[in-house]
Protein backbone atom coordinates (compact mmCIF):
# COMPACT_ATOMS: atom_id res chain seq x y z
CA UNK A 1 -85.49 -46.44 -69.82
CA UNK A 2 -89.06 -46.88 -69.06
CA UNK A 3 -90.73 -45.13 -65.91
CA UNK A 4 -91.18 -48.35 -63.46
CA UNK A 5 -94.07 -45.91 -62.03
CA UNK A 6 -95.68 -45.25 -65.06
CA UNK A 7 -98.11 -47.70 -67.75
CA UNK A 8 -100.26 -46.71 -70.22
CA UNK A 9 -102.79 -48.75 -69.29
CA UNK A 10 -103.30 -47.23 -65.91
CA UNK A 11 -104.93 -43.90 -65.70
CA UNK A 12 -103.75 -40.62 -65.23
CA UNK A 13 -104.29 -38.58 -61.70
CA UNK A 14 -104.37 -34.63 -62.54
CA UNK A 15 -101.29 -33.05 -61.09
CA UNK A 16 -103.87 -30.59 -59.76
CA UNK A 17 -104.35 -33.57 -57.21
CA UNK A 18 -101.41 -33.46 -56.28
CA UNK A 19 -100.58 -30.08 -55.81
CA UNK A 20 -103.62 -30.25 -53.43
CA UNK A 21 -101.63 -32.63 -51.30
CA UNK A 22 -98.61 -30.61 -51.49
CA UNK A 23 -100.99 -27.84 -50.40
CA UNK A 24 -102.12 -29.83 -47.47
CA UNK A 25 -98.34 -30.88 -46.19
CA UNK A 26 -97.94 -26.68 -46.41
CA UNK A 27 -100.38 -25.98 -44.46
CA UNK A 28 -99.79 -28.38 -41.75
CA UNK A 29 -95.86 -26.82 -41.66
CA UNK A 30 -97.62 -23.12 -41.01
CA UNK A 31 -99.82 -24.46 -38.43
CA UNK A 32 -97.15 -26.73 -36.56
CA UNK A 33 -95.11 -23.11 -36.49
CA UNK A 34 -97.91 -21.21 -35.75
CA UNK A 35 -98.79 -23.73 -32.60
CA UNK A 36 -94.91 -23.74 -31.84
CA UNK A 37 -94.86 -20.31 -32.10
CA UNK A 38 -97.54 -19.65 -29.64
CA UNK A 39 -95.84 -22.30 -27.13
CA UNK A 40 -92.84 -20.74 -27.03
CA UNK A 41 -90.62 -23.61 -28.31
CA UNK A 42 -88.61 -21.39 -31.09
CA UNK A 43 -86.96 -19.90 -28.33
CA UNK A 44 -83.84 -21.20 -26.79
CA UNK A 45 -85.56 -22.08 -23.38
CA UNK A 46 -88.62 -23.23 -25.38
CA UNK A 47 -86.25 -25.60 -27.22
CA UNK A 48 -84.62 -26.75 -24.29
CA UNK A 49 -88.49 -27.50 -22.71
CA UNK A 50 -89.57 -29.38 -25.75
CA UNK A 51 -85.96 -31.66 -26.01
CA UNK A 52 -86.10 -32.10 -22.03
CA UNK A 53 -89.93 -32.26 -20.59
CA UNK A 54 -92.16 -33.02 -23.49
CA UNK A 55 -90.04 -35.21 -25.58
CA UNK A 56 -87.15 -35.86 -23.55
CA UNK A 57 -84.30 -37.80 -24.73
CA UNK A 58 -82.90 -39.47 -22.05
CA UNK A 59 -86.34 -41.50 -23.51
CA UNK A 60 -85.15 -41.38 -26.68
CA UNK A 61 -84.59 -45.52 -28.18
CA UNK A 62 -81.68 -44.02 -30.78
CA UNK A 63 -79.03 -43.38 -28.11
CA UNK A 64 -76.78 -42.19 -31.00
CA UNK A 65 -79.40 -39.49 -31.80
CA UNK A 66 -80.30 -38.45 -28.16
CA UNK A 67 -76.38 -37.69 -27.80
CA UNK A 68 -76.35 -35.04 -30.89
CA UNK A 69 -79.55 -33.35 -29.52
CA UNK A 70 -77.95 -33.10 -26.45
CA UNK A 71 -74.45 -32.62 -27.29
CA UNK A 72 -74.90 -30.31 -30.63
CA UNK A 73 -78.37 -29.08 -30.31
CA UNK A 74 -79.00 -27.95 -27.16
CA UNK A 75 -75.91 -26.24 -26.24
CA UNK A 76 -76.02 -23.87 -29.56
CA UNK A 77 -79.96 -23.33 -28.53
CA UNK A 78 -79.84 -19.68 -28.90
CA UNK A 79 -78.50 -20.52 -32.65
CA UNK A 80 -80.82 -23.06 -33.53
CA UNK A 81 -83.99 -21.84 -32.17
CA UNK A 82 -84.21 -18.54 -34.50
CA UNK A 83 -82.86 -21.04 -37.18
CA UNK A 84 -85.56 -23.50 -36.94
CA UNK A 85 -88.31 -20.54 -36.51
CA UNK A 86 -87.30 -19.32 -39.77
CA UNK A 87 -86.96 -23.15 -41.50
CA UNK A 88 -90.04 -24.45 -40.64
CA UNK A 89 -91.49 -20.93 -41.94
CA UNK A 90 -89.98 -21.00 -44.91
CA UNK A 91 -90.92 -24.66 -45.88
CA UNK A 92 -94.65 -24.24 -45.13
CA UNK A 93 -94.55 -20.96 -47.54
CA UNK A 94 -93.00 -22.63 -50.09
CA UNK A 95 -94.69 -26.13 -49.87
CA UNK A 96 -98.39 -23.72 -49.80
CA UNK A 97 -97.04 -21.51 -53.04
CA UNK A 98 -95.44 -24.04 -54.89
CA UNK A 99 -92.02 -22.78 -55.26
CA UNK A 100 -88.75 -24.62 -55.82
CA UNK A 101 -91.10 -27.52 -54.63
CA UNK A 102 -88.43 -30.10 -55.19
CA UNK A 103 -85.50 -29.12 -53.79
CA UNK A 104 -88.44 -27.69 -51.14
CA UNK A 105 -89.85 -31.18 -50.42
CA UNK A 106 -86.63 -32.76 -49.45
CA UNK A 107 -85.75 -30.39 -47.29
CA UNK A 108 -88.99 -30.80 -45.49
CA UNK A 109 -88.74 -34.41 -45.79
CA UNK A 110 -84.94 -34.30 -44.40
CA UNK A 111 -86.91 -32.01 -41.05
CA UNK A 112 -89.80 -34.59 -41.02
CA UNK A 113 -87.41 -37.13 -40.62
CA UNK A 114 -85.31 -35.23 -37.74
CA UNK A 115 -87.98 -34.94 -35.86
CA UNK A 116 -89.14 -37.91 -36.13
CA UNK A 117 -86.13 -39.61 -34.90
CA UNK A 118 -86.16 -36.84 -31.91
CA UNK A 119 -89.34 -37.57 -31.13
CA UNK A 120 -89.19 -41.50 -31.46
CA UNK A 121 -90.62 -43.54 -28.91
CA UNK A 122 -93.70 -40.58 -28.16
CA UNK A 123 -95.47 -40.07 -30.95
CA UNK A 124 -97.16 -42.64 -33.67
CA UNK A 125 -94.69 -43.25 -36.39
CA UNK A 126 -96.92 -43.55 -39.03
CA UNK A 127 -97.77 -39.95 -38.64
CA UNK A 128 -94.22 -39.42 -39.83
CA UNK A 129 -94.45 -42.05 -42.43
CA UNK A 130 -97.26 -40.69 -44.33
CA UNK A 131 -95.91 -36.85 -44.31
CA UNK A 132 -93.02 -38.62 -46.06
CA UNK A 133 -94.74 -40.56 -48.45
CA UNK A 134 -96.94 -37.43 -49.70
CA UNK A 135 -93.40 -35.48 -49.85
CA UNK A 136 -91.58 -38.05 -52.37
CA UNK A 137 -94.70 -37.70 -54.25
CA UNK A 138 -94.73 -34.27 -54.41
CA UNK A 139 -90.39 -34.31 -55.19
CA UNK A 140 -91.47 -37.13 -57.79
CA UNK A 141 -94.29 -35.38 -59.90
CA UNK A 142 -93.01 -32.05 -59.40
CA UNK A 143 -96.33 -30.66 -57.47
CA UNK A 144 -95.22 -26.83 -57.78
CA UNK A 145 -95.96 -26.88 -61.54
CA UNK A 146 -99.80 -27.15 -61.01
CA UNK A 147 -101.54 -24.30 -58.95
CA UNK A 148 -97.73 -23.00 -57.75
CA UNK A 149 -95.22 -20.87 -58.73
CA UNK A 150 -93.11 -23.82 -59.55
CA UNK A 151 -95.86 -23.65 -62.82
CA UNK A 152 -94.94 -19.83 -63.73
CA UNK A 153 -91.07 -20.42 -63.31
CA UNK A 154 -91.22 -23.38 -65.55
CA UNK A 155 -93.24 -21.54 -68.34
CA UNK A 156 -91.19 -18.80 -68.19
CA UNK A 157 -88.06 -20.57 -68.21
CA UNK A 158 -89.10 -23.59 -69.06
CA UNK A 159 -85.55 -25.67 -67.68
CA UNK A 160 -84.03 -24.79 -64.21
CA UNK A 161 -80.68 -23.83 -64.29
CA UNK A 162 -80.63 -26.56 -61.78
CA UNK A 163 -82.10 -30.00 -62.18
CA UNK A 164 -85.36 -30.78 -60.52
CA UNK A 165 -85.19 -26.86 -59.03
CA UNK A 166 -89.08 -26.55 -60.49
């Protein structure tokens, strides 16, 4: 089956580009955890501040959604706090080295999307749009295997073990 994405007659982008852009959406992980970090908000009072005061969800349009923060979230904050700390770490390392950059970029794209809908209603939308449309095309082309680990793995190895792993 033919790529629908894909003619010969357009031209080919580097994946260097690309791996520039998953670079970018890196980068802007470490500094979001950095800034959280500094704030406070990957403690469990920090987390309750940013769910109640700054974004709060009794503001929140997706009543379905502002229930589970509430109702799940918040009352295993001492959990989730160190959890998130360590999640939103991880992601920006991985998305800034280029390892397991597929399986990586959903899993960003899956927290992109969470906070999105937490947030919903406060900040611009499109902010969250774009982040997701650089992460499917960083999942689609594989960005780790240019200027990424991703790159040395699949040399090495040359087929995951698991599909779309590198």
């Amino acid at each position: 089956m033919k790529n629908p994405f894909s003619s010969s007659a357009e031209p080919k982008v580097p994946l260097s580009w690309i791996a520039l852009l998953r670079i970018l959406i890196g980068v802007l992980f470490l500094t979001t955890w950095a800034s959280n970090l500094y704030k406070g908000f990957y403690t469990p009072d920090g987390l309750e501040v940013f769910f109640t005061d700054i974004f709060p969800q009794s503001e929140n349009p997706l009543g379905l959604y502002a229930t589970f923060i509430n109702g799940v979230i918040l009352p295993i904050r001492e959990v989730f706090a160190p959890f998130q700390l360590v999640t939103e770490f991880l992601l920006g390392l991985c998305l800034l080295i280029g390892l397991l950059t597929p399986w990586t970029s959903v899993a960003a794209a899956f927290f992109i999307l969470n906070t999105f809908l937490a947030t919903l209603g406060h900040d611009w939308p499109w902010s969250y749009v774009t982040i997701l449309g650089i992460l499917f095309v960083v999942f689609w082309t594989r960005a780790g295997r240019s200027l990424g680990v991703d790159a040395r793995l699949a040399a090495r190895r040359n087929q995951p073990p698991l599909p779309y792993l590198w």
